[in-house]
Protein backbone atom coordinates (compact mmCIF):
# COMPACT_ATOMS: atom_id res chain seq x y z
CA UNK A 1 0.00 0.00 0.00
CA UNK A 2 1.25 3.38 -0.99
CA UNK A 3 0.04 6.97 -0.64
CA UNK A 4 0.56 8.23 -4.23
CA UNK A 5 1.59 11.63 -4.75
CA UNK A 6 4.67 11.27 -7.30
CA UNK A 7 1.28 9.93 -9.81
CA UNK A 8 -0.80 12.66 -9.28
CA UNK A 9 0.06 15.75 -12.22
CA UNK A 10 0.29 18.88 -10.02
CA UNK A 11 -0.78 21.66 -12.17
CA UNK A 12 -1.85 24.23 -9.88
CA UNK A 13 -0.67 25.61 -6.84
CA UNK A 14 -1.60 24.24 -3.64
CA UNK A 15 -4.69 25.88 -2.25
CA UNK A 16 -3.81 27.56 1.15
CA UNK A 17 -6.53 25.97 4.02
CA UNK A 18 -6.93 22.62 1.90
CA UNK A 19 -4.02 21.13 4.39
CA UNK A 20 -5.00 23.24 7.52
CA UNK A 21 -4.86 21.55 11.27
CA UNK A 22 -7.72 19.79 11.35
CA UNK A 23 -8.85 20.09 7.94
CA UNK A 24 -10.65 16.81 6.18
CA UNK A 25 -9.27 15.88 2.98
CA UNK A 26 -10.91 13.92 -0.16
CA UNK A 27 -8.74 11.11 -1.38
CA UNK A 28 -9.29 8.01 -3.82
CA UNK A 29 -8.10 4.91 -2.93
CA UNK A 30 -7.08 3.11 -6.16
CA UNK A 31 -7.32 -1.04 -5.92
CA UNK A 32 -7.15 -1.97 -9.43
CA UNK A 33 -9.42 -4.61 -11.36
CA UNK A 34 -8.28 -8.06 -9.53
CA UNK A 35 -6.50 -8.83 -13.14
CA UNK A 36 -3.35 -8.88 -11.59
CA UNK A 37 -3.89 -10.32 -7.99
CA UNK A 38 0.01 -8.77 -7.02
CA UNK A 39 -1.68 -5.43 -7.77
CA UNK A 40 -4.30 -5.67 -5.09
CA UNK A 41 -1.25 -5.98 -2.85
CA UNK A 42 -0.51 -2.62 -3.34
CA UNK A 43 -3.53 -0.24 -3.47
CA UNK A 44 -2.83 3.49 -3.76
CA UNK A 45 -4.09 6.45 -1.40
CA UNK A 46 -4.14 9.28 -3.87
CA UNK A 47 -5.38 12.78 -1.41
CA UNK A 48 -6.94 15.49 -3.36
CA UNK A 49 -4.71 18.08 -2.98
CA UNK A 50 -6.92 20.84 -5.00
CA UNK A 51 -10.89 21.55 -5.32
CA UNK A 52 -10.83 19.79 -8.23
CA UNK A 53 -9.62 16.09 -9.79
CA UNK A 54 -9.77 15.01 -13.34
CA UNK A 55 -9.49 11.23 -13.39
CA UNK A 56 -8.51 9.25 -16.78
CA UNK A 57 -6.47 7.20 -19.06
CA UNK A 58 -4.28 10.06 -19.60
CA UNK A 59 -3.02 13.66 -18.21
CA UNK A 60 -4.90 16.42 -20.46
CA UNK A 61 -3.12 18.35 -22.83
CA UNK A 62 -3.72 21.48 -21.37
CA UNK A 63 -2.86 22.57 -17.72
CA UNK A 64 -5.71 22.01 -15.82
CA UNK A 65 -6.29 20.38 -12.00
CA UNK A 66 -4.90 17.82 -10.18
CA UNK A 67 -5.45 14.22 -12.63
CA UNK A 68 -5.13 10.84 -11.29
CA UNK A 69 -4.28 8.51 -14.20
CA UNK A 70 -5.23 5.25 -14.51
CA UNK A 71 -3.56 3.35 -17.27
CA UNK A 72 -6.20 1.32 -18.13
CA UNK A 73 -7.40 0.81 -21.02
CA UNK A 74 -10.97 0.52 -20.34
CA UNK A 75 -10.76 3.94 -19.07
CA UNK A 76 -11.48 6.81 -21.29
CA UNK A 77 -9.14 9.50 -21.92
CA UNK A 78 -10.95 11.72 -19.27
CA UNK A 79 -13.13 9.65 -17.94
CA UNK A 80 -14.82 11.59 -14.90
CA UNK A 81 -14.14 14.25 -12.22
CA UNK A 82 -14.41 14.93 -8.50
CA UNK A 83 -14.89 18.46 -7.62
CA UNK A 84 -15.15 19.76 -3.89
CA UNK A 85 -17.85 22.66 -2.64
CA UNK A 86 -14.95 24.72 -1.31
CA UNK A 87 -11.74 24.97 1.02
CA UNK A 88 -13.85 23.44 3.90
CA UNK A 89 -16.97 22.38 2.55
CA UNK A 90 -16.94 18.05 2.94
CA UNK A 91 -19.36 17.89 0.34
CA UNK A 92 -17.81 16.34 -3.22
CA UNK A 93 -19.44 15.69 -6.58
CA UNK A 94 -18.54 13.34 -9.28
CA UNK A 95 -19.46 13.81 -12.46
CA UNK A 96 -18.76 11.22 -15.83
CA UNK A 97 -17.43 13.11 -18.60
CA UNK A 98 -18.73 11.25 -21.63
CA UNK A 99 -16.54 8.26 -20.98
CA UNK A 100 -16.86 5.12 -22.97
CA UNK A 101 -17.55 2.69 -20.29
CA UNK A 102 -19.50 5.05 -17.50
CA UNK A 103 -19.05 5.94 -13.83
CA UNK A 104 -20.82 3.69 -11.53
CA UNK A 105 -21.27 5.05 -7.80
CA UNK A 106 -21.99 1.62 -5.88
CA UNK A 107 -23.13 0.00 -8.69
CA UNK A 108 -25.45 2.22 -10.25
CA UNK A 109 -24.22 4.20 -13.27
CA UNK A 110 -24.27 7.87 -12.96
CA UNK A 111 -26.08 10.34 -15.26
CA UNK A 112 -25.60 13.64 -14.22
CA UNK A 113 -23.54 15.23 -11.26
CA UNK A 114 -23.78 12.81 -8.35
CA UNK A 115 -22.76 13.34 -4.81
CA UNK A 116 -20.05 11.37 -3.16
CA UNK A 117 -20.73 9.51 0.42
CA UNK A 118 -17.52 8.44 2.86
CA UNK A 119 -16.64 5.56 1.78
CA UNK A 120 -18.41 4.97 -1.51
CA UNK A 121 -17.09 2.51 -4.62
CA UNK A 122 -16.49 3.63 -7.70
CA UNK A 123 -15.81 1.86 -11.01
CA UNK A 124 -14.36 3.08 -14.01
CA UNK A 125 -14.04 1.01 -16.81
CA UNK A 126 -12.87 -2.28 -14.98
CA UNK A 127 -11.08 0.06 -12.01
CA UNK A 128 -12.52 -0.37 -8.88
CA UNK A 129 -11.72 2.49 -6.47
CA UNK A 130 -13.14 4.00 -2.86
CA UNK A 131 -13.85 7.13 -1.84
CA UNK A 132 -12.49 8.58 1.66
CA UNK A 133 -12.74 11.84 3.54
CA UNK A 134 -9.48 12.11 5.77
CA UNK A 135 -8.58 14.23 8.65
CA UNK A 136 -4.45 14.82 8.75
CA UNK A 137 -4.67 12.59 11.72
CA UNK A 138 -6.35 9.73 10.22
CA UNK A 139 -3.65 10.16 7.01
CA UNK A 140 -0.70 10.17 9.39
CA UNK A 141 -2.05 6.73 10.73
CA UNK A 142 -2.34 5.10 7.20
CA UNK A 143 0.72 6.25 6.74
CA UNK A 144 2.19 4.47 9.87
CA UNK A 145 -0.17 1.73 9.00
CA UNK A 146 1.53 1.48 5.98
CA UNK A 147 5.22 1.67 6.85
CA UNK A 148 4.97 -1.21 9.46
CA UNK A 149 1.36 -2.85 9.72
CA UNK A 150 0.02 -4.25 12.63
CA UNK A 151 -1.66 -6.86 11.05
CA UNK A 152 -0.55 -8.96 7.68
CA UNK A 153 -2.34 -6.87 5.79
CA UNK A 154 -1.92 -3.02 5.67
CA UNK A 155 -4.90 -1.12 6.51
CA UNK A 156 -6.19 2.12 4.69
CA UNK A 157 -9.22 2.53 7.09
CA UNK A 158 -9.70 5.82 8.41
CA UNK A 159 -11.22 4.01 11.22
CA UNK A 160 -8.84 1.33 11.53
CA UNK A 161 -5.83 3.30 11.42
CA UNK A 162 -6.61 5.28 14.02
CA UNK A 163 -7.55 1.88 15.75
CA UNK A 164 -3.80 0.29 15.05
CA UNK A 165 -2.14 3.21 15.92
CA UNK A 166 -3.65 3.28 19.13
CA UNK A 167 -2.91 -0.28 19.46
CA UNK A 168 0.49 -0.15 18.47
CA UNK A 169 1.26 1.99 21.53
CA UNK A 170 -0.73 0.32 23.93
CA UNK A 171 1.22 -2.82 23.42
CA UNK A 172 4.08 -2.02 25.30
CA UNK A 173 2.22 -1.36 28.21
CA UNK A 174 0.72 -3.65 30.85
CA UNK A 175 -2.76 -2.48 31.14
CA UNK A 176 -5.71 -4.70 30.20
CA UNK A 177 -7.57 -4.35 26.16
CA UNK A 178 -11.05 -4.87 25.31
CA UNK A 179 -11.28 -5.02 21.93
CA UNK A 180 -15.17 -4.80 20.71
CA UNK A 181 -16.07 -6.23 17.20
CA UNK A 182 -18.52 -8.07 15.52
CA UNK A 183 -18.39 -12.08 14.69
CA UNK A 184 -15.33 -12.85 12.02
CA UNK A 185 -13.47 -9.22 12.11
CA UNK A 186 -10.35 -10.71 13.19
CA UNK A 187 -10.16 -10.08 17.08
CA UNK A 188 -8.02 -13.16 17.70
CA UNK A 189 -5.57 -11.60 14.84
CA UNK A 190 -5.59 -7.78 16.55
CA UNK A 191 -4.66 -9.79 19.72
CA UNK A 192 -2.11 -11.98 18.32
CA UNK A 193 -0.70 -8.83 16.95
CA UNK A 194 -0.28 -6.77 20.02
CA UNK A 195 1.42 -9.64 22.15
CA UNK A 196 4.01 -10.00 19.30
CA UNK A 197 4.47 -6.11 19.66
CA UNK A 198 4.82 -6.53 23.40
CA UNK A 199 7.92 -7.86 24.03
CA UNK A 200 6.66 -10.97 26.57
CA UNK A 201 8.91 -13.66 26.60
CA UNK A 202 5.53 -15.86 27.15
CA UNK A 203 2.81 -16.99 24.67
CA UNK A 204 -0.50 -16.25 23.70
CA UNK A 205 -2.75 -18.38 25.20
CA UNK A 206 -5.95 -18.00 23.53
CA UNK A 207 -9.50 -19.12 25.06
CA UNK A 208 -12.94 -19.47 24.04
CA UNK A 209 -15.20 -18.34 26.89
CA UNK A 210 -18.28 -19.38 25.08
CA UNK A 211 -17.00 -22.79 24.56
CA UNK A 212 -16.31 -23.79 28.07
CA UNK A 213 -19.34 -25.46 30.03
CA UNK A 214 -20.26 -23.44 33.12
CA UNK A 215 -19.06 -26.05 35.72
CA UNK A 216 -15.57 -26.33 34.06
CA UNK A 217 -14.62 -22.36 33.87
CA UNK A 218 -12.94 -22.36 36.96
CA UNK A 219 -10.82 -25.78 36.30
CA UNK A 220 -9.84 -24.88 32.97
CA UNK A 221 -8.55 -21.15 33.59
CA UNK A 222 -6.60 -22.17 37.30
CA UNK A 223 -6.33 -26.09 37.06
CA UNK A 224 -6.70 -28.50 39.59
CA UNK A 225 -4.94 -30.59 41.73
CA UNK A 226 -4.15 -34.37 41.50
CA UNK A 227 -7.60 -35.45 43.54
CA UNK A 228 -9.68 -31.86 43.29
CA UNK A 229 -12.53 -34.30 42.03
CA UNK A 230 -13.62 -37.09 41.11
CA UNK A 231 -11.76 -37.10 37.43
CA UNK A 232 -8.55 -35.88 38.74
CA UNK A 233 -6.32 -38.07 38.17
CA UNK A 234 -3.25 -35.83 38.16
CA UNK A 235 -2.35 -32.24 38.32
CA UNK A 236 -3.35 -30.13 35.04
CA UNK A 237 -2.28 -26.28 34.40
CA UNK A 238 -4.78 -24.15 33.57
CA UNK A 239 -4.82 -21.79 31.00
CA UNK A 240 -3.62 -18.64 33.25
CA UNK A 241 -0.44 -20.73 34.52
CA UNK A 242 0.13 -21.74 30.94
CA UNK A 243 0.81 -17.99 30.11
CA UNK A 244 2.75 -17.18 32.69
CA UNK A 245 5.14 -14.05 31.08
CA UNK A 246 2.90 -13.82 27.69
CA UNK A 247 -0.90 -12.79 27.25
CA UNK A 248 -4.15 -14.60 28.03
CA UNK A 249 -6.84 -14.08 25.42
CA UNK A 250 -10.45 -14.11 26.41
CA UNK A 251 -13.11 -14.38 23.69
CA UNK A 252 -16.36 -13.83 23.59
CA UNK A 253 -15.96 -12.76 27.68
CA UNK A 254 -18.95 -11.35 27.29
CA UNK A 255 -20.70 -14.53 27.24
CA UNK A 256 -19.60 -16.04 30.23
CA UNK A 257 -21.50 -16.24 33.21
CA UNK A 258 -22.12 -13.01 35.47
CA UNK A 259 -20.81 -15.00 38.56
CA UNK A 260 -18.20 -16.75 37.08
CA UNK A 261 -16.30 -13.21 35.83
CA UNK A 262 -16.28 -12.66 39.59
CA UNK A 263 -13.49 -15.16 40.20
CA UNK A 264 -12.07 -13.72 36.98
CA UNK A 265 -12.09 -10.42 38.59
CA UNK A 266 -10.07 -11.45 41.56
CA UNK A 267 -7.12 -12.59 39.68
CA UNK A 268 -6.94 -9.30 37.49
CA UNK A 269 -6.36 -7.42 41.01
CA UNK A 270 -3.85 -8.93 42.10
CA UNK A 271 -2.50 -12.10 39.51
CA UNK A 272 -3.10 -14.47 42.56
CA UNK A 273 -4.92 -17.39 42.31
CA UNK A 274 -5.40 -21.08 44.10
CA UNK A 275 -6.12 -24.11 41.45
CA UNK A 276 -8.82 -26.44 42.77
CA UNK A 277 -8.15 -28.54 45.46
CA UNK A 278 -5.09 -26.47 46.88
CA UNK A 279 -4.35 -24.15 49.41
CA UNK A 280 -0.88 -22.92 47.64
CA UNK A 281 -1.30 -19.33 46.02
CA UNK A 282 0.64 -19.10 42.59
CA UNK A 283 1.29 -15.75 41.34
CA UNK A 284 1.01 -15.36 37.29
CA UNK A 285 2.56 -12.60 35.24
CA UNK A 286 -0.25 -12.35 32.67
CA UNK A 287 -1.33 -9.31 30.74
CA UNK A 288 -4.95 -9.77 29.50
CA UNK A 289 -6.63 -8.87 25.94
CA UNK A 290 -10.25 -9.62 26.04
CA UNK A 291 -13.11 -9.44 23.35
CA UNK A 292 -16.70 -9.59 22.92
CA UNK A 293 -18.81 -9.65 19.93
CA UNK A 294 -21.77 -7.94 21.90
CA UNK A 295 -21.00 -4.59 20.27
CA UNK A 296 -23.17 -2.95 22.22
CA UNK A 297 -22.30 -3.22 25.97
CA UNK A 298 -25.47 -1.22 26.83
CA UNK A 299 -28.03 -3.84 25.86
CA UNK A 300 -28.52 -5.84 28.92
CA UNK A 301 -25.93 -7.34 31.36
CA UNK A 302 -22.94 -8.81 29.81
CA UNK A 303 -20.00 -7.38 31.51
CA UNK A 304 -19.84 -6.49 35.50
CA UNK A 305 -18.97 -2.95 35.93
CA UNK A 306 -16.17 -3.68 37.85
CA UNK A 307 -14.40 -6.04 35.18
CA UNK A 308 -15.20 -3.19 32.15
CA UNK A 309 -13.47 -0.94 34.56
CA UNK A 310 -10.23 -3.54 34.57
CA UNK A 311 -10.10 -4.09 31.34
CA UNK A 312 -8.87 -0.49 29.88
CA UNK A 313 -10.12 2.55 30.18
CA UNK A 314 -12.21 2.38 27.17
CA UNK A 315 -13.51 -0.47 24.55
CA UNK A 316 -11.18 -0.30 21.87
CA UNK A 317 -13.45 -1.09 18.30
CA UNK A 318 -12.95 -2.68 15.56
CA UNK A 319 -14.89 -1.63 12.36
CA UNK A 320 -16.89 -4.56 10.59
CA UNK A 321 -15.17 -4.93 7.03
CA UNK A 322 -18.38 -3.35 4.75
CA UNK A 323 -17.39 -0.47 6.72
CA UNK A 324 -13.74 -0.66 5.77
CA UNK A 325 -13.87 -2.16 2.21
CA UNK A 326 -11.02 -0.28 0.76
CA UNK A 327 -8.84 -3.26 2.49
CA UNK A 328 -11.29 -5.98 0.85
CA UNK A 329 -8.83 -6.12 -2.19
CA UNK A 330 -5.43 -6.40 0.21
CA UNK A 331 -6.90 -9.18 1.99
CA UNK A 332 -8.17 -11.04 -0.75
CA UNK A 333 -4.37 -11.07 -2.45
CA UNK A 334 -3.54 -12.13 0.97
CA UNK A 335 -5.51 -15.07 0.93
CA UNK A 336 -4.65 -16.13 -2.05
CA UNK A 337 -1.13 -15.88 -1.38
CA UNK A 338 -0.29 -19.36 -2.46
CA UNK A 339 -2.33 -19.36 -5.64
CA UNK A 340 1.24 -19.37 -8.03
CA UNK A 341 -0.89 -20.37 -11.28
CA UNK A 342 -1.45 -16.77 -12.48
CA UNK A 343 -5.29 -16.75 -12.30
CA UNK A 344 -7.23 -13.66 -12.02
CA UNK A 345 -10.73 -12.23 -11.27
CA UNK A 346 -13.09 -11.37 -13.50
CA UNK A 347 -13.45 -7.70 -13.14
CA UNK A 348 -16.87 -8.18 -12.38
CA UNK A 349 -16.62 -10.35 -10.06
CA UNK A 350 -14.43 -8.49 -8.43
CA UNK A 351 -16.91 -5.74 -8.29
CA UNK A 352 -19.46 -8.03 -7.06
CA UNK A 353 -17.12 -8.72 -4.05
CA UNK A 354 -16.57 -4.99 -3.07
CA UNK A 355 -20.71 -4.34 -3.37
CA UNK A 356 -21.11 -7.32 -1.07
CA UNK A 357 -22.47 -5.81 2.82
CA UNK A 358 -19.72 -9.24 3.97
CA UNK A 359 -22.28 -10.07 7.24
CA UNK A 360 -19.48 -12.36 8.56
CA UNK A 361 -16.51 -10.23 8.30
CA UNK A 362 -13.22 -10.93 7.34
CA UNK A 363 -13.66 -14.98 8.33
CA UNK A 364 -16.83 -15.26 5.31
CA UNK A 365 -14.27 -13.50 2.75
CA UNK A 366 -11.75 -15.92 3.69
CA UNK A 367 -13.96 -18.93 3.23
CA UNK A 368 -14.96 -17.22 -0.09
CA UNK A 369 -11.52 -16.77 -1.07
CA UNK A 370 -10.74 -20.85 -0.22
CA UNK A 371 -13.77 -22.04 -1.98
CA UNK A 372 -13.40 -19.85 -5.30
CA UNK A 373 -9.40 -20.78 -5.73
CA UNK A 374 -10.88 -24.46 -5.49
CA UNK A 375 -13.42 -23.93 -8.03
CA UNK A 376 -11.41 -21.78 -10.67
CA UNK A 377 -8.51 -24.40 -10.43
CA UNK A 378 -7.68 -25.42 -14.67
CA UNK A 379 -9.76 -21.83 -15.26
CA UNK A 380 -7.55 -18.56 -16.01
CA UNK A 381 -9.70 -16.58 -13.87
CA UNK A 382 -12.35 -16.65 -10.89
CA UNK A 383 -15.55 -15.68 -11.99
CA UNK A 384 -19.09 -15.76 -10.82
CA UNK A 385 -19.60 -19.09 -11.16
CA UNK A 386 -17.09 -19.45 -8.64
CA UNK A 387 -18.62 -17.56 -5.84
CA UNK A 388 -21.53 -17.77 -3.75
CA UNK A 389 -24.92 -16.93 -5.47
CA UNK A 390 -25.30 -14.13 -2.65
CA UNK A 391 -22.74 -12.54 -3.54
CA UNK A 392 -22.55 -12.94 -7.37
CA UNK A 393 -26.00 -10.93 -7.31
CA UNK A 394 -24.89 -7.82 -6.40
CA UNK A 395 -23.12 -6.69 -9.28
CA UNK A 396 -25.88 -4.93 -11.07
CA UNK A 397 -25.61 -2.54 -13.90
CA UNK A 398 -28.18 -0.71 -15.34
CA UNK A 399 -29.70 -2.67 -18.44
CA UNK A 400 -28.06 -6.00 -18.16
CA UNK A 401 -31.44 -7.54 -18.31
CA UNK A 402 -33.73 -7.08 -20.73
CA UNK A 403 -32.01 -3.35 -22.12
CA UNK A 404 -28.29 -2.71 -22.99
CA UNK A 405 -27.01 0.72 -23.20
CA UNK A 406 -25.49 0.93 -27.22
CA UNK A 407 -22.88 3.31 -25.71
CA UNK A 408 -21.62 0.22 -23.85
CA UNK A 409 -19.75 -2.69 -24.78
CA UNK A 410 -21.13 -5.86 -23.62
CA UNK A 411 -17.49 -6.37 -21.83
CA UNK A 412 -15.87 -3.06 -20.62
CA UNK A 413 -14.07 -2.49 -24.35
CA UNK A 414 -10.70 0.29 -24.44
CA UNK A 415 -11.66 3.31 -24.50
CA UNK A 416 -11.23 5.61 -27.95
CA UNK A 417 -7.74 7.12 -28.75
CA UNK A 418 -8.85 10.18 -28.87
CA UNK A 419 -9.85 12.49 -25.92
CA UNK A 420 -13.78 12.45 -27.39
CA UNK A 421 -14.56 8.74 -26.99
CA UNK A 422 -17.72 9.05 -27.69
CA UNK A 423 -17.36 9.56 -31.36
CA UNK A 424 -14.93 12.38 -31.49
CA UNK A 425 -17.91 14.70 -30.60
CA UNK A 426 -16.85 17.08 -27.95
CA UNK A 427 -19.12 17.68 -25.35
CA UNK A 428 -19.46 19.85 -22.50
CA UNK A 429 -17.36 19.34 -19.57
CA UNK A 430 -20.44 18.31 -17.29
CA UNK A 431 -22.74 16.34 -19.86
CA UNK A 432 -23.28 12.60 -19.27
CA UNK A 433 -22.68 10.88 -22.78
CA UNK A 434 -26.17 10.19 -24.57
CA UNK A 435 -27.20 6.25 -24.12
CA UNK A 436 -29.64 4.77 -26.62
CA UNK A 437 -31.57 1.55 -25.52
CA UNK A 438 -32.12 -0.91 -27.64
CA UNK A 439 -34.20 -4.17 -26.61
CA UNK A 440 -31.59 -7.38 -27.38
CA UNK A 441 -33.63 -10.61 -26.03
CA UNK A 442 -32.06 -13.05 -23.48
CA UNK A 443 -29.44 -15.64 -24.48
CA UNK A 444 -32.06 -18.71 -24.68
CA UNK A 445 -31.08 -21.49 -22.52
CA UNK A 446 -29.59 -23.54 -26.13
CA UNK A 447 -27.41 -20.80 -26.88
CA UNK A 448 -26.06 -20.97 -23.56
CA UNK A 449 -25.37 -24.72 -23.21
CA UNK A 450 -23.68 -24.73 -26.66
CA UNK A 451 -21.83 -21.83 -26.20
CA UNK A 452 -20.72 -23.77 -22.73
CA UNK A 453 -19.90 -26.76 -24.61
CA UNK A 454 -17.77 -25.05 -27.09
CA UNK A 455 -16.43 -22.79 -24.37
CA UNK A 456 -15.20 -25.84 -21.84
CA UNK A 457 -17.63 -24.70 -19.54
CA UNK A 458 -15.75 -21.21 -19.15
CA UNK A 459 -18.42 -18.74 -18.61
CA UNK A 460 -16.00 -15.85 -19.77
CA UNK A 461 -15.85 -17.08 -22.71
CA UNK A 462 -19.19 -17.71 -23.72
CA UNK A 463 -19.87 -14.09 -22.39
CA UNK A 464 -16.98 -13.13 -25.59
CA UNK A 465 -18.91 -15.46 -27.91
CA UNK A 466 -22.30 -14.46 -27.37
CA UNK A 467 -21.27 -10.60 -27.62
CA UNK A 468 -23.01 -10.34 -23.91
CA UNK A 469 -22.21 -8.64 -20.60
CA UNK A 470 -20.53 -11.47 -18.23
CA UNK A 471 -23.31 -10.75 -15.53
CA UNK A 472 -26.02 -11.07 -18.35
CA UNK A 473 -24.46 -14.09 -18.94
CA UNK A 474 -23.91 -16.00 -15.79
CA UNK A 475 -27.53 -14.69 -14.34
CA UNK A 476 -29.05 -16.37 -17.09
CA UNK A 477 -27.15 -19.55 -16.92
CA UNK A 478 -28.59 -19.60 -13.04
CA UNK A 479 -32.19 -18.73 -14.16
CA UNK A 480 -32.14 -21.89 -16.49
CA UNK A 481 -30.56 -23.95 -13.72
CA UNK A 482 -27.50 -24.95 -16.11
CA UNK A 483 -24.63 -26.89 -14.22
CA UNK A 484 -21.62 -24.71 -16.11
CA UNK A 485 -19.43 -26.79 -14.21
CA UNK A 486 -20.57 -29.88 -15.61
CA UNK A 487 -19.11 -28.67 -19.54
CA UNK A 488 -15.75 -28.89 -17.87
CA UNK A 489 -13.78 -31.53 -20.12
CA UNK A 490 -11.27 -33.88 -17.85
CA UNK A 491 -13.33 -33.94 -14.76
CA UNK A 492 -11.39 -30.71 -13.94
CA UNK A 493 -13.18 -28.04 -11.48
């Protein structure tokens, strides 16, 4: 991950106030198309340094504002631009300047100026990009983020930054965490993360406080003594004696009992405590990280007062991954680390994957990620057909059904030479390019299985062969119930 500012063409001076104390800052964060899974490695933070960014294939001929380029050729020559209300003002505007393929804000193609949320997706031609509002603050934390990350994967989260950053230097010290996130954002990871920044000479000793049975909370935390009941047939350790020097990690603390966190409570005041059956008080040098997924600690008893009050002085959140998506394309490269064959994603299934709201976190896309490399193995690229139907429904773009837009290829085509794609007719700078619709019928369900047959089952290329839009093309193969999979020659997947 990089914040780009050698890429950006600085043709005006910088505005005095844009970069004042305090001051929140536009930026596109550039992830690429998923055609080149090393790319999504290394997404780029561009910050709008001026009121105004051109965005396109190429830098204009003419001085003019601040232009990201995208060398892409599905990406018109100038393909759109982002202009802000003024020097303070956190409202921005996109508009699509007659390119070829069309600027989609979350999905939905634009036609006129279009205002831009925190943290919307944009597509351009087959580029996927998100839009951020940064304060300096949250910058200088991607930027730390970036230069050592806390995590295996670099975070350029506004939110999440901050989050790291404060984690970072919290790790050093002995006090208690609470981190507070919802099912699959990667807790155990954040936890993992600050005992390897600690410096403990123990390990991390990681527990499940949801899995334990009520009557065995006590055993398996302090152990027991050779005789301590019925079942003891020798001394065991528990958990807080096994890390002794390192970190404990409670999960899911908020669902254990409200009586049992009592005897919890006792050994965070002093690290004393007696296993079962003994008499003999054993001190434990244990620093403790604990997490709930009850992200709201408000509704209904979860956590005693007291124990909230020893673990940190505040809840320290982690944002659910819909609400930082910009990382969605990092950690999917990251999961498919080992994938050395040089597949690819479809760009629009790519697309479909960043318009996804990811209920489960960071632990469904992983289980996404393994499944569709196990599908698309002998394919050249993971498509639809490789993901679940949930998510491959997503991607949506405006006449794919029954109505396609003559303006647009059926597969995001290059955009013209020229700096007029549309024809060579110049336009004004603000006008959306004209669309006719024209009524093309449905690939019938023959069409389809021959052009599967002849294709090897590759839904790609049947998409090339029918002259059709990929998602036109795999929704209908799921409407007729067609097994694509099954036109695979060699029993391959």
């Amino acid at each position: 991950m990089s914040i780009d500012k050698h890429e950006i063409t600085q043709t005006m001076p910088a505005r005095s106030g844009l970069n004042r104390e305090g001051a929140r800052q536009g930026a596109l964060i550039v992830l690429g198309d998923g055609a080149s899974i090393d790319s999504l490695r290394t997404p780029r933070l561009v910050p709008m340094a001026e009121l105004t960014m051109e965005i396109g294939r190429r830098a204009p001929a003419t001085p003019g504002p601040t232009t990201l380029t995208l060398p892409d050729s599905t990406v018109s020559g100038q393909h759109a631009r982002i202009q802000r209300a003024g020097d303070r003002s956190e409202l921005f505007v996109i508009h699509d300047l007659g390119s070829t393929n069309g600027t989609f804000v979350n999905g939905r193609r634009i036609h006129g100026p279009t205002p831009l949320d925190d943290g919307c997706v944009l597509f351009f031609g087959s580029q996927v990009l998100v839009f951020r509002i940064y304060t300096p603050a949250e910058l200088a934390a991607v930027s730390e983020d970036a230069a050592a990350p806390l995590t295996p994967v670099a975070t350029l989260s506004p939110a999440l930054a901050l989050t790291t950053s404060k984690l970072r230097r919290l790790a050093r010290s002995e006090s208690e965490i609470l981190l507070l996130g919802e099912t699959g954002v990667g807790k155990e990871v954040f936890a993992g993360a600050v005992h390897a920044l600690s410096g403990r000479t123990g390990k991390l000793v990681a527990v499940n406080c949801a899995a334990i049975p009520r009557e065995l909370v006590e055993s398996e935390l302090y152990g027991y003594e050779k005789g301590a009941h019925s079942t003891a047939q020798a001394r065991k350790t528990g958990l807080v004696e096994a890390a002794n020097g390192g970190t404990l990690f409670l999960d899911e603390i908020g669902e254990m009992p409200i009586e049992l966190q009592s005897k919890l409570l006792r050994f965070l005041q002093d690290r004393r405590f007696s296993p079962l059956g003994s008499t003999r008080v054993v001190e434990a040098d244990v620093r403790i990280i604990a997490a709930t997924s009850r992200v709201t600690l408000d509704r209904g008893v979860h956590l005693q007062e007291a124990m909230l009050g020893r673990l940190g002085a505040q809840p320290i959140v982690l944002p659910p991954l819909r609400e930082r998506i910009e990382d969605l394309g990092g950690l999917c490269a990251y999961f498919l680390r080992d994938m050395t064959d040089g597949r690819t994603f479809e760009p629009d299934a790519f697309k479909a994957l960043m318009l996804h709201d990811w209920p489960l976190n960071v632990r469904e896309l992983l289980k996404v990620m393994t499944q569709a490399e196990v599908l698309s193995r002998s394919t050249p690229t993971i498509g639809f057909e490789h993901l679940p139907s949930a998510i491959a429904a997503r991607i949506h773009y405006e006449g794919q059904d029954e109505f396609e837009d003559t303006t647009v290829d059926p597969q995001p085509r290059p955009a013209a030479a020229d700096e007029t794609p549309t024809g060579g007719v110049v336009r004004e700078p603000f006008a959306p390019a004209p669309t006719t619709r024209v009524r093309r019928p449905a690939p019938t369900r023959e069409e389809l299985m021959t052009a599967l047959a002849v294709s090897n089952g590759s839904v790609a290329q049947v998409a090339r062969l029918l002259n059709r839009q990929y998602a036109v093309v795999w929704r209908n193969i799921q409407r007729y119930g067609i097994d694509a999979g099954s036109y695979r020659k060699n029993g391959s997947i």
